[in-house]
C-alpha atoms as a PDB file:
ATOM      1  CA  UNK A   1     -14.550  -3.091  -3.834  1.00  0.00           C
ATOM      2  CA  UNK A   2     -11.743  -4.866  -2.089  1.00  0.00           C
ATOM      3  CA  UNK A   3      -7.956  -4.429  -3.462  1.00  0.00           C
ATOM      4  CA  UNK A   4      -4.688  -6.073  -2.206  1.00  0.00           C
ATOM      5  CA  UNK A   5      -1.584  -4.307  -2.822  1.00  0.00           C
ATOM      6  CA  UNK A   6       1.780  -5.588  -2.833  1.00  0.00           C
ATOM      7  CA  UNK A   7       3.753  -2.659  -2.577  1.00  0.00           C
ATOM      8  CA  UNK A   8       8.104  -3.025  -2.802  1.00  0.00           C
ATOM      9  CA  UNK A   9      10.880  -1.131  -1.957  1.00  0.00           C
ATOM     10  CA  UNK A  10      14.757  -1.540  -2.497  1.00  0.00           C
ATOM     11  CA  UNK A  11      16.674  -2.198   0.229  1.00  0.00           C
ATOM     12  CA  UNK A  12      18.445   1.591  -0.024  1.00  0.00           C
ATOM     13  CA  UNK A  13      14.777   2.952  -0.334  1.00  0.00           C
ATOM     14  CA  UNK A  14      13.786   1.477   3.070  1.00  0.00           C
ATOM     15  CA  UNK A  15      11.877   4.089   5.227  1.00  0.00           C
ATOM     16  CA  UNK A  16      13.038   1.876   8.330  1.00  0.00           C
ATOM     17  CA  UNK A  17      15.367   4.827   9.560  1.00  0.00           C
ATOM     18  CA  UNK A  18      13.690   7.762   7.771  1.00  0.00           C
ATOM     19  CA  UNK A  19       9.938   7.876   9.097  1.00  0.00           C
ATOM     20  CA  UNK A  20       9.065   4.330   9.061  1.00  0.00           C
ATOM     21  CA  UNK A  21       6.513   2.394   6.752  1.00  0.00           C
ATOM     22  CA  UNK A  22       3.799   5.471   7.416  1.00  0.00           C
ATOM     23  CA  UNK A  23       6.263   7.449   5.071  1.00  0.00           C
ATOM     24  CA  UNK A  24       4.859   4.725   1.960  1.00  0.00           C
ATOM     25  CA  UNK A  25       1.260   5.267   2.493  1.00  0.00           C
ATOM     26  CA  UNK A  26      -1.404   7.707   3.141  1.00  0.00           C
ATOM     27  CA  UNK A  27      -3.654   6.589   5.674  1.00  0.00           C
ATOM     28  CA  UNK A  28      -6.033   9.691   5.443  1.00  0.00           C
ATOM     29  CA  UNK A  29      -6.437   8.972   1.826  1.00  0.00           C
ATOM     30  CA  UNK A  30     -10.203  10.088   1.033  1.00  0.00           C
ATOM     31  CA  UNK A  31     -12.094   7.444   0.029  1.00  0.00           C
ATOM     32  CA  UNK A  32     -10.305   4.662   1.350  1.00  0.00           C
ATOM     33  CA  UNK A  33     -10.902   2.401   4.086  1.00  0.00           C
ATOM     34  CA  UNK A  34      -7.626  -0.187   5.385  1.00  0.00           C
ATOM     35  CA  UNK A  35      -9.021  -3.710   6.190  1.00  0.00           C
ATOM     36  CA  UNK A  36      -5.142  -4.827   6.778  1.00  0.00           C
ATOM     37  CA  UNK A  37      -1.486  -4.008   6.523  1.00  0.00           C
ATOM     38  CA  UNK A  38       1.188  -6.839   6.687  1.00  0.00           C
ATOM     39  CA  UNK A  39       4.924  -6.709   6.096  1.00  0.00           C
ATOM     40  CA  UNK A  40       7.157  -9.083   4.912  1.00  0.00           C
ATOM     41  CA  UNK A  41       9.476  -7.185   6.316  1.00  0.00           C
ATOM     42  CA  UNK A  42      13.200  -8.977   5.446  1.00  0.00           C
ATOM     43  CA  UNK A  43      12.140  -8.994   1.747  1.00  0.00           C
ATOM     44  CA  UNK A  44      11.168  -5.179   1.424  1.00  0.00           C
ATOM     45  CA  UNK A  45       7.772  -5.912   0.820  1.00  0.00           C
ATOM     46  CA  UNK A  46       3.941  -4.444   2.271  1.00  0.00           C
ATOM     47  CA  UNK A  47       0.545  -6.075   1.740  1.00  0.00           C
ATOM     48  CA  UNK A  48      -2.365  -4.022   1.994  1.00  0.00           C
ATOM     49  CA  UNK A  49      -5.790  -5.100   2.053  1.00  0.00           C
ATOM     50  CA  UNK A  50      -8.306  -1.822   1.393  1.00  0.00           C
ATOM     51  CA  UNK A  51     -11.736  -1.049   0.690  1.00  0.00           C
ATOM     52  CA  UNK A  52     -12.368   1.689  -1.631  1.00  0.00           C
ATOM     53  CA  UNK A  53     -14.740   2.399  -4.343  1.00  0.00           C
ATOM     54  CA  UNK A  54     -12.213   3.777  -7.302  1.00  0.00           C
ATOM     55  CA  UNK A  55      -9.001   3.231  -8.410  1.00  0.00           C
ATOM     56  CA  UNK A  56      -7.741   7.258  -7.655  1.00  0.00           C
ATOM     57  CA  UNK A  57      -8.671   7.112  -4.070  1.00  0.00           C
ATOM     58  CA  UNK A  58      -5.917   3.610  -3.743  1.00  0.00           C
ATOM     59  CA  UNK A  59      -3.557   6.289  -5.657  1.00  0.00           C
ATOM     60  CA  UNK A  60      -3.887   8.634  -3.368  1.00  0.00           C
ATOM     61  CA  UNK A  61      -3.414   6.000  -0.687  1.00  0.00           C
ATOM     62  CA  UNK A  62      -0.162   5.170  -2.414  1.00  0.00           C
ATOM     63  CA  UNK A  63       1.052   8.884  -3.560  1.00  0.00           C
ATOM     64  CA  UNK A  64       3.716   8.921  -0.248  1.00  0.00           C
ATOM     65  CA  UNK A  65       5.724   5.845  -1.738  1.00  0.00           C
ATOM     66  CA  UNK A  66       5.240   6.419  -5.531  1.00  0.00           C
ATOM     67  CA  UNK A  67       8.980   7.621  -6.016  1.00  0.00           C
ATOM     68  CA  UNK A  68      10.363   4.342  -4.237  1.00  0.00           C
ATOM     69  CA  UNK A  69       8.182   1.441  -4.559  1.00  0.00           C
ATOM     70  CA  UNK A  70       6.935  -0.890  -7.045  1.00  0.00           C
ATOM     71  CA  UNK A  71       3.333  -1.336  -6.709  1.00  0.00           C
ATOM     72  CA  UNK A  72       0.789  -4.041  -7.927  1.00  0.00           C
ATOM     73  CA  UNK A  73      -2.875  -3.538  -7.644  1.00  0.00           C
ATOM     74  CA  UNK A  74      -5.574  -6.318  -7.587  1.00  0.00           C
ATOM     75  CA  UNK A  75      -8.853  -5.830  -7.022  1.00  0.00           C
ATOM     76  CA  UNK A  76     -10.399  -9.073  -4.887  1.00  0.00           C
ATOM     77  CA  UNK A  77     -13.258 -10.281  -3.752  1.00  0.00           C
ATOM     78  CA  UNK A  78     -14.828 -12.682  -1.594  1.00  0.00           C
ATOM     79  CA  UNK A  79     -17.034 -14.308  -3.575  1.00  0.00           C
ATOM     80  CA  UNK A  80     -16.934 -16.953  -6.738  1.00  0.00           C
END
């Protein structure tokens, strides 16, 4: 199953200085493969596009930015 992700972050939350945007995400998480990232970078804001089969492995994908970003999770597809 495909999910985008549009994850947030205040502006005093930004990982720019502090590790980056690698510090919001796991990208060993088991059970998850990344199809894209994107930022929107000005606004505080990451778009992920992953492949993954439950809804715990995309937590555990997210677990790094849980105490500083607002998350949304839709599950997408391709087809009608």
């Amino acid at each position: 199953m495909l999910f985008h992700i549009t994850q947030t972050h205040s502006p005093d939350n930004c990982p720019k200085n502090e590790g980056g945007l690698s510090d919001l995400y796991d990208a060993d998480a088991k059970g998850v493969k990344i199809i894209g990232i994107y930022g929107a970078f000005v606004q505080h804001k990451m778009f992920y596009i992953l492949e993954a089969d439950d809804l715990k492995a995309i937590q555990g994908f997210l677990d790094p930015g849980w105490t500083r970003c607002d998350v949304s999770i839709t599950p997408v597809g391709t087809e009608i």
